[in-house]
PDB file of N, CA and C in Angstrom:
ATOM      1  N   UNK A   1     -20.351  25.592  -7.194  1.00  0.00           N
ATOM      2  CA  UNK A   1     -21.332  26.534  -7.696  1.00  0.00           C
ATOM      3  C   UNK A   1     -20.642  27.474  -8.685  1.00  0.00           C
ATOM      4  N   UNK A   2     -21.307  27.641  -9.823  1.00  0.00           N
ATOM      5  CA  UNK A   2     -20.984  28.569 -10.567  1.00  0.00           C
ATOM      6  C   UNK A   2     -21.264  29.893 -10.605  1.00  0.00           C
ATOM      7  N   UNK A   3     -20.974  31.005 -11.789  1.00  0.00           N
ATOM      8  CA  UNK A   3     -21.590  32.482 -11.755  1.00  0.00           C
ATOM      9  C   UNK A   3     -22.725  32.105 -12.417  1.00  0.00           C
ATOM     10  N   UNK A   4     -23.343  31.375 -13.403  1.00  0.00           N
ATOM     11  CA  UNK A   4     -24.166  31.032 -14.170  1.00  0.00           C
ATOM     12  C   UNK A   4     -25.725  30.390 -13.563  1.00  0.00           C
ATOM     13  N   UNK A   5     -25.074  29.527 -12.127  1.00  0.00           N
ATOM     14  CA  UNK A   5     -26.548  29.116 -12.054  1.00  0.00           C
ATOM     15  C   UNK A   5     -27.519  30.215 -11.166  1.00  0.00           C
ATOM     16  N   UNK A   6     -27.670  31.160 -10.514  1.00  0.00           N
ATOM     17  CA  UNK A   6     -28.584  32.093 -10.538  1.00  0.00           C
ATOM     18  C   UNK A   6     -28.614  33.271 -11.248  1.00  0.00           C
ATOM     19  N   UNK A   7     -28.142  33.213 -12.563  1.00  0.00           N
ATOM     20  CA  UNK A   7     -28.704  34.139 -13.493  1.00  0.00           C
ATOM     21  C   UNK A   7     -29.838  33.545 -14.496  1.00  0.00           C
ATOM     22  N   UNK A   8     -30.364  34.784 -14.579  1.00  0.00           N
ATOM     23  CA  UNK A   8     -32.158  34.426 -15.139  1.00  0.00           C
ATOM     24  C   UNK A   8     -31.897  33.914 -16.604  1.00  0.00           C
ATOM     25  N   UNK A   9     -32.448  33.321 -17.284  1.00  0.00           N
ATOM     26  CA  UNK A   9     -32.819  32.792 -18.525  1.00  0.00           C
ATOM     27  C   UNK A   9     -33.224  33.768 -19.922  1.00  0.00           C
ATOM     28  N   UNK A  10     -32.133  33.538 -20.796  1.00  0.00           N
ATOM     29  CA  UNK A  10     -32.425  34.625 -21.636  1.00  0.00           C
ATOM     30  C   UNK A  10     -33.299  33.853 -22.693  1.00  0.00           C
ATOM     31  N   UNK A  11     -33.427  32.518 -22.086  1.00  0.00           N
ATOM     32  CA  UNK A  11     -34.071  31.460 -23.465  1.00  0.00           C
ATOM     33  C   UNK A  11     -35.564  31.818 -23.168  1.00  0.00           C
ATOM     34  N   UNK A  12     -36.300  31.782 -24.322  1.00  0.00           N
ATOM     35  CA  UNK A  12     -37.823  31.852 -24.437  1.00  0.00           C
ATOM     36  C   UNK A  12     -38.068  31.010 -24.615  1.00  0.00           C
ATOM     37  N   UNK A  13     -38.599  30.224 -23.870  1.00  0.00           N
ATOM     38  CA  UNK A  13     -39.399  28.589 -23.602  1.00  0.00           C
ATOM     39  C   UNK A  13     -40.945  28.415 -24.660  1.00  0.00           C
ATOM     40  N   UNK A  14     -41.226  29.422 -24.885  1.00  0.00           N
ATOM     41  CA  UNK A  14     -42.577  29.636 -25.310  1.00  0.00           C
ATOM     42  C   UNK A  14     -42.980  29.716 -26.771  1.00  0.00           C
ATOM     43  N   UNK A  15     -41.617  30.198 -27.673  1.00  0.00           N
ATOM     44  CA  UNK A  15     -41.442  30.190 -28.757  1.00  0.00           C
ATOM     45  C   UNK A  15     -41.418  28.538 -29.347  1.00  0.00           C
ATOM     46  N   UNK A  16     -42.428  28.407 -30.800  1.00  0.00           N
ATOM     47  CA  UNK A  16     -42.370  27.360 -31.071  1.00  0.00           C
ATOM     48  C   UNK A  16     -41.710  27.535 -32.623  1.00  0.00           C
ATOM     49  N   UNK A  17     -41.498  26.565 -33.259  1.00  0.00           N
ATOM     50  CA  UNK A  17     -40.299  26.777 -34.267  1.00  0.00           C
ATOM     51  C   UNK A  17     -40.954  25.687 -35.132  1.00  0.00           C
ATOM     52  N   UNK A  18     -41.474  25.617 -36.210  1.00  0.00           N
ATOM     53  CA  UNK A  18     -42.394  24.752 -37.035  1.00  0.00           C
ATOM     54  C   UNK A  18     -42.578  25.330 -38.561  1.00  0.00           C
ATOM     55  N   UNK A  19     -43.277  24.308 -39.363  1.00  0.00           N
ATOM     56  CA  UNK A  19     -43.067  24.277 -40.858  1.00  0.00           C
ATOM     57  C   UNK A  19     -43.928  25.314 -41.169  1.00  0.00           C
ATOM     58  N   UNK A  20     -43.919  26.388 -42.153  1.00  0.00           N
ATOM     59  CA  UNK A  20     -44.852  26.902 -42.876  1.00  0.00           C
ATOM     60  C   UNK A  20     -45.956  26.153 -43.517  1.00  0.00           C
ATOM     61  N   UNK A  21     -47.627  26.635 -43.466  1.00  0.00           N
ATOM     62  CA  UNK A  21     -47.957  26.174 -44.034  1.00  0.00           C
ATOM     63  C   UNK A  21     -47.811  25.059 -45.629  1.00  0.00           C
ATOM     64  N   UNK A  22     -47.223  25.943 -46.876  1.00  0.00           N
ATOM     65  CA  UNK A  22     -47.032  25.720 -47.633  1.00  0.00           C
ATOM     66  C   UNK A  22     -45.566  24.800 -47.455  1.00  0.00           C
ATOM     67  N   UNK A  23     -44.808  24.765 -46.500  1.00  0.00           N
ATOM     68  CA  UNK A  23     -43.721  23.340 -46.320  1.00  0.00           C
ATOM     69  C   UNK A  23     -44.482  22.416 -46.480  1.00  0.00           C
ATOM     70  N   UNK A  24     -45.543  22.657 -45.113  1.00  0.00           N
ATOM     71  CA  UNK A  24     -46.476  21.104 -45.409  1.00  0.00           C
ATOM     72  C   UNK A  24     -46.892  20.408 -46.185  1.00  0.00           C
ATOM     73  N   UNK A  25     -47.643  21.204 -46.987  1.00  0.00           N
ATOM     74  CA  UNK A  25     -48.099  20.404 -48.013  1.00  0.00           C
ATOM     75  C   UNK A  25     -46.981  20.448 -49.470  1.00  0.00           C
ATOM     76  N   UNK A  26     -46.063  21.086 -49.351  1.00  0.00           N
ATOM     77  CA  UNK A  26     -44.754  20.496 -49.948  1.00  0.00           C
ATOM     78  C   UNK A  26     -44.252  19.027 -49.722  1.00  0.00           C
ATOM     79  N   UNK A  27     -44.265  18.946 -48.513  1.00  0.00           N
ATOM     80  CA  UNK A  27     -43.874  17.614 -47.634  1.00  0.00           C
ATOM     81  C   UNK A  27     -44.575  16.416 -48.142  1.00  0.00           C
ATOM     82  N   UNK A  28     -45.915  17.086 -47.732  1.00  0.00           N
ATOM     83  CA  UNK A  28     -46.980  15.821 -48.218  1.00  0.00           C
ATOM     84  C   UNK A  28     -46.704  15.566 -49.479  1.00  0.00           C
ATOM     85  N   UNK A  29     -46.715  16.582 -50.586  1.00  0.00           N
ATOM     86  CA  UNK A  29     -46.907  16.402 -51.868  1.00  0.00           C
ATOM     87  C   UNK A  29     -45.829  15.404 -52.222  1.00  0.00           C
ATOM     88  N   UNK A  30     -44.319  15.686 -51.712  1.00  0.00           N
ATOM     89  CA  UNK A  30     -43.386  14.775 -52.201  1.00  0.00           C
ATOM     90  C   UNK A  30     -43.627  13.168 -51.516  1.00  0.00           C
ATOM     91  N   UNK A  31     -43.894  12.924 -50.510  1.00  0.00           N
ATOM     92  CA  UNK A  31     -44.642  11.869 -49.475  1.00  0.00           C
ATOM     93  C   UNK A  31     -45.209  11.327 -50.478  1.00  0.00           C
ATOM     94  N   UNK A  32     -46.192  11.659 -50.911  1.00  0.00           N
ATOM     95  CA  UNK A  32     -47.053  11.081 -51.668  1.00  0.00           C
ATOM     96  C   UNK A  32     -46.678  11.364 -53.515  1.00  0.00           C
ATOM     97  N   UNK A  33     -46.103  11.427 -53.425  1.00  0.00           N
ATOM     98  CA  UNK A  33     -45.726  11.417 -54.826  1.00  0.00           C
ATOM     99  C   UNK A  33     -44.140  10.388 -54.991  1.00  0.00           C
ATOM    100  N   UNK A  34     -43.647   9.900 -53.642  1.00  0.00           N
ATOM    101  CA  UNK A  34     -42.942   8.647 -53.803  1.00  0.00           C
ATOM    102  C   UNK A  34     -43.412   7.605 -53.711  1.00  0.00           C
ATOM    103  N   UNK A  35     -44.288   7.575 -52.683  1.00  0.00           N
ATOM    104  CA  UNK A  35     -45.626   6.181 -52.375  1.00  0.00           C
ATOM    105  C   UNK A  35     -45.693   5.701 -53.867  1.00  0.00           C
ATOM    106  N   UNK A  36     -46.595   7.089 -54.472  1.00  0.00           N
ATOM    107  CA  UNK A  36     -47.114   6.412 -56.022  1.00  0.00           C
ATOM    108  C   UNK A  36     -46.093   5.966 -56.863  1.00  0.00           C
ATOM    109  N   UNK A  37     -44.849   6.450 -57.195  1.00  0.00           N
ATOM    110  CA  UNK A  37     -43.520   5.817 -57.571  1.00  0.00           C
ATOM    111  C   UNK A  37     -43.403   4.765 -57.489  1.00  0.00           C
ATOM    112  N   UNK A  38     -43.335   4.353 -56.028  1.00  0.00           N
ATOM    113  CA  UNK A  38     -42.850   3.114 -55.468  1.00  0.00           C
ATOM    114  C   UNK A  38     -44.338   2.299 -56.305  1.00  0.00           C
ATOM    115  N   UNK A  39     -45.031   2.547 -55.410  1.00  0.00           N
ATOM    116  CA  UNK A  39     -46.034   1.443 -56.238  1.00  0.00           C
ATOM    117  C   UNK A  39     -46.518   1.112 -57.662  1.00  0.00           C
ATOM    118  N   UNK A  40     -45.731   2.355 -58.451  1.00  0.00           N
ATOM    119  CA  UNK A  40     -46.212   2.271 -60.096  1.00  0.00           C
ATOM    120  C   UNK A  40     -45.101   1.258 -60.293  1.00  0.00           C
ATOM    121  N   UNK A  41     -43.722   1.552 -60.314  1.00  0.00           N
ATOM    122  CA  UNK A  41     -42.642   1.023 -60.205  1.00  0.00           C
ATOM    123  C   UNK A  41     -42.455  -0.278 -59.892  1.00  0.00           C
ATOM    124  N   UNK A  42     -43.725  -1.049 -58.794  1.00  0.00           N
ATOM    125  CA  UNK A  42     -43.185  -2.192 -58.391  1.00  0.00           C
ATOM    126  C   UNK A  42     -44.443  -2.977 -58.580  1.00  0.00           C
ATOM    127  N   UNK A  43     -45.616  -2.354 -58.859  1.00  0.00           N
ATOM    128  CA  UNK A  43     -46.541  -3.463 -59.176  1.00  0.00           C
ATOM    129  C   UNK A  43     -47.101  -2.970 -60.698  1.00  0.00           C
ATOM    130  N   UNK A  44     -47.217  -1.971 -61.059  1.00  0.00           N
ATOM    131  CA  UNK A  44     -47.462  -2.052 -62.330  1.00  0.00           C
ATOM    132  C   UNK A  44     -46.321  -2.153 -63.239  1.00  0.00           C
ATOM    133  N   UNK A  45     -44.999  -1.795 -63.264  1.00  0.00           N
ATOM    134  CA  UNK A  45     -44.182  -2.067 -64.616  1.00  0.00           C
ATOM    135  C   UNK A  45     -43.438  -3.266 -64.145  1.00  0.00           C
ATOM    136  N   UNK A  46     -43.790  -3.594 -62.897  1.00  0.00           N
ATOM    137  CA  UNK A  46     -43.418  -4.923 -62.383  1.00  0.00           C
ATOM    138  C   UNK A  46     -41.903  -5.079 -61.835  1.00  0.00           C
ATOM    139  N   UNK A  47     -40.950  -4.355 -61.283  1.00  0.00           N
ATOM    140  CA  UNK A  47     -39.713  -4.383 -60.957  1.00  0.00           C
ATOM    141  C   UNK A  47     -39.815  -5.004 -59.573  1.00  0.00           C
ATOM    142  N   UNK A  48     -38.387  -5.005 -59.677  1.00  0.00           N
ATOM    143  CA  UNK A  48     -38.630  -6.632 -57.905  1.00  0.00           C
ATOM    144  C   UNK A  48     -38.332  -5.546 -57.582  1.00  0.00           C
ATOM    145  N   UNK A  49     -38.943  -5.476 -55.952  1.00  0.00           N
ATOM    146  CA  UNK A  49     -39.025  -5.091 -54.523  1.00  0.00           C
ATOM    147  C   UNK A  49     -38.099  -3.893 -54.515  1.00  0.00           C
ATOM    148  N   UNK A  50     -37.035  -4.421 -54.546  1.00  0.00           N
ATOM    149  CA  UNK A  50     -35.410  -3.540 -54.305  1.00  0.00           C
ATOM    150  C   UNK A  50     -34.837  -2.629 -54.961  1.00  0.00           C
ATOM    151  N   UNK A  51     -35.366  -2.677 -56.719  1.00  0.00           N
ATOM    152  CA  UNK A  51     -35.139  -1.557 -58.136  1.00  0.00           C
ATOM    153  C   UNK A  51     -36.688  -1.216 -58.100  1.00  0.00           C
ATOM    154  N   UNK A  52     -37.497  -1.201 -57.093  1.00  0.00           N
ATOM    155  CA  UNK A  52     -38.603  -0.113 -57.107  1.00  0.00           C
ATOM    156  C   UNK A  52     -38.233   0.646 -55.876  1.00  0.00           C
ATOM    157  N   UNK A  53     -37.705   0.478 -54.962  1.00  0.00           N
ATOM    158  CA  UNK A  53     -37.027   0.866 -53.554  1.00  0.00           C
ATOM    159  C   UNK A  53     -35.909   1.975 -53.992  1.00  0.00           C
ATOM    160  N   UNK A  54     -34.817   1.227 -54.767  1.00  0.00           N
ATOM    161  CA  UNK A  54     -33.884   1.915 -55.277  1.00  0.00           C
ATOM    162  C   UNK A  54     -34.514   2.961 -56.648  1.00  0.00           C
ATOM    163  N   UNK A  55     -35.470   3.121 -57.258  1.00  0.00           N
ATOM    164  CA  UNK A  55     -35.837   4.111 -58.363  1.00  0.00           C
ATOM    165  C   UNK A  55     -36.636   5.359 -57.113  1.00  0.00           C
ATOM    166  N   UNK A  56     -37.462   4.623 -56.238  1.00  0.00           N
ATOM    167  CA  UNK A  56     -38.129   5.847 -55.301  1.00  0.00           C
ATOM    168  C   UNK A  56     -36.857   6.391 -54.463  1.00  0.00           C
ATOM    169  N   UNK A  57     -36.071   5.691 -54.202  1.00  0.00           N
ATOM    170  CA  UNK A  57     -35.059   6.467 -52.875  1.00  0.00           C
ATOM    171  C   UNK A  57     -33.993   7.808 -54.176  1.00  0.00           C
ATOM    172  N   UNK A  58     -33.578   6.859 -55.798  1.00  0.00           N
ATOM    173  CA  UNK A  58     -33.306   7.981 -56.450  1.00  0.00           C
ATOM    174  C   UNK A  58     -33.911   9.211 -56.802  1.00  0.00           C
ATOM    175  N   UNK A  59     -35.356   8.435 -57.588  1.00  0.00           N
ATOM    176  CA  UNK A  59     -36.417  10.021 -57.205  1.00  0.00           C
ATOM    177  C   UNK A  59     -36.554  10.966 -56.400  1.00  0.00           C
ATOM    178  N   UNK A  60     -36.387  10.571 -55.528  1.00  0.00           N
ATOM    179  CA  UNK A  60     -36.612  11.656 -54.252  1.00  0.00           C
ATOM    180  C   UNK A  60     -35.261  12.336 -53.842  1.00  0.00           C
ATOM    181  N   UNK A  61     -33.948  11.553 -54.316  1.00  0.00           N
ATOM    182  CA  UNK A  61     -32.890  12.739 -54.023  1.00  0.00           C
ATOM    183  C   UNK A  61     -32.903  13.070 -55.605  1.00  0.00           C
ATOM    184  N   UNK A  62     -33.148  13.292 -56.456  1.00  0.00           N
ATOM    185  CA  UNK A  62     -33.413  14.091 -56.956  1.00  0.00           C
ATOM    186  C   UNK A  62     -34.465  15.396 -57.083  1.00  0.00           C
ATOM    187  N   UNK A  63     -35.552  15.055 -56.148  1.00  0.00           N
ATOM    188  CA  UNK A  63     -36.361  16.104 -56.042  1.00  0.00           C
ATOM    189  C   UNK A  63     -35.967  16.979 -54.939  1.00  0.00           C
ATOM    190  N   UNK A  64     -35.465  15.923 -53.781  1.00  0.00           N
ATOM    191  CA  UNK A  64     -34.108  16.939 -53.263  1.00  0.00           C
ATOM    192  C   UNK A  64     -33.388  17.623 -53.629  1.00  0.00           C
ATOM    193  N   UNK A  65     -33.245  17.360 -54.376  1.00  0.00           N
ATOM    194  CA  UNK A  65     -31.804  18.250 -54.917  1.00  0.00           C
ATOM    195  C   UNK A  65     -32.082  19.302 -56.037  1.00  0.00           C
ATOM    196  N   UNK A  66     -33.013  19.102 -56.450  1.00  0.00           N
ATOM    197  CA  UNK A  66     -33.691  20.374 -57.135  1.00  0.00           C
ATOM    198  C   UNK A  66     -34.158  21.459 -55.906  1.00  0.00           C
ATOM    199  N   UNK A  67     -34.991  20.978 -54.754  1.00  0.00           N
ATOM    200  CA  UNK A  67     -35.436  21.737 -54.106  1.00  0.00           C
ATOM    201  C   UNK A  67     -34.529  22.810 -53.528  1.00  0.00           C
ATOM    202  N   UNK A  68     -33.360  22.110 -53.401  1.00  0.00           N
ATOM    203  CA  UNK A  68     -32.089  22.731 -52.992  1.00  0.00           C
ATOM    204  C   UNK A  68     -31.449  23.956 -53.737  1.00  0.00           C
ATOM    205  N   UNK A  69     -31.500  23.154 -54.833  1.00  0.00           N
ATOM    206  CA  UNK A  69     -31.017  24.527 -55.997  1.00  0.00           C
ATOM    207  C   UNK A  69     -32.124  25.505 -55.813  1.00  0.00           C
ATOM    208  N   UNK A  70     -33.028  25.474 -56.082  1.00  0.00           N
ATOM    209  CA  UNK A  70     -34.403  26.300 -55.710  1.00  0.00           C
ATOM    210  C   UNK A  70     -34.161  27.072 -54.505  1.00  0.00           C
ATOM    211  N   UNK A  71     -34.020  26.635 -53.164  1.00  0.00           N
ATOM    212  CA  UNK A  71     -33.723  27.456 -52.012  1.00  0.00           C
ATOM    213  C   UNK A  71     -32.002  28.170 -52.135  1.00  0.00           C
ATOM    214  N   UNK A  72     -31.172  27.370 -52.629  1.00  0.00           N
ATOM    215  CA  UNK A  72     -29.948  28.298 -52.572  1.00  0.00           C
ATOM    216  C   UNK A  72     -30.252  29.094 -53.208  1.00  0.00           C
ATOM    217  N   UNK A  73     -31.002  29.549 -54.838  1.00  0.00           N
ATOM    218  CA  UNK A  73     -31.128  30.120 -55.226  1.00  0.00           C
ATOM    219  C   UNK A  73     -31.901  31.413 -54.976  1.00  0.00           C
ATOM    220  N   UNK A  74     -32.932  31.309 -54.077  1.00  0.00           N
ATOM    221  CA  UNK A  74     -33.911  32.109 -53.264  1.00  0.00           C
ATOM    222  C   UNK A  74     -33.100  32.797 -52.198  1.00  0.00           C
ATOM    223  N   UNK A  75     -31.854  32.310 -51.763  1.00  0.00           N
ATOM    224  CA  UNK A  75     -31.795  33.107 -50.361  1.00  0.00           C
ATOM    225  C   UNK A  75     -30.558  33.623 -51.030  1.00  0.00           C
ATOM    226  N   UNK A  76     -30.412  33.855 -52.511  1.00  0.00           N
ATOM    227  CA  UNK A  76     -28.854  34.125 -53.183  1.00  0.00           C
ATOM    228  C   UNK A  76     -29.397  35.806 -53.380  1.00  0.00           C
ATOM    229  N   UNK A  77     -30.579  35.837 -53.800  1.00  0.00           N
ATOM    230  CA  UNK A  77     -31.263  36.876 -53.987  1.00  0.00           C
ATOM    231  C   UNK A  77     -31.392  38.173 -53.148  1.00  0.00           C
TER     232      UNK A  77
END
């Protein structure tokens, strides 16, 4: 037995920890703005399977990585 197991709980069980509105539909927006990538990319300019896979997986770390500069920049402030 330890000193630890009958002392009370300083954790709040009740607190929930979740996206801001406006994350969400950040989220979505990029979600859906690779879908359409992928599918402009692979059925309309016609690229095989894998260089429409590989142009959406680059797109998106690039929109990563803007978003990033964007938040370092916000919490530099």
């Amino acid at each position: 037995m330890t000193d630890l197991e009958g002392a009370p709980s300083t954790v709040d069980d009740d607190v929930t920890v979740g996206f801001s509105p406006l994350a969400m539909i950040g989220v979505g927006a990029v979600g859906v703005l690779g879908l359409t990538w992928f599918l402009v990319s692979w059925l309309v300019l016609g690229s095989p399977l894998t260089d429409a896979i590989g142009e959406t997986v680059g797109s998106l770390a690039a929109i990563l990585l803007i978003v990033s500069i964007i938040g370092a920049a916000r919490a530099s402030d």
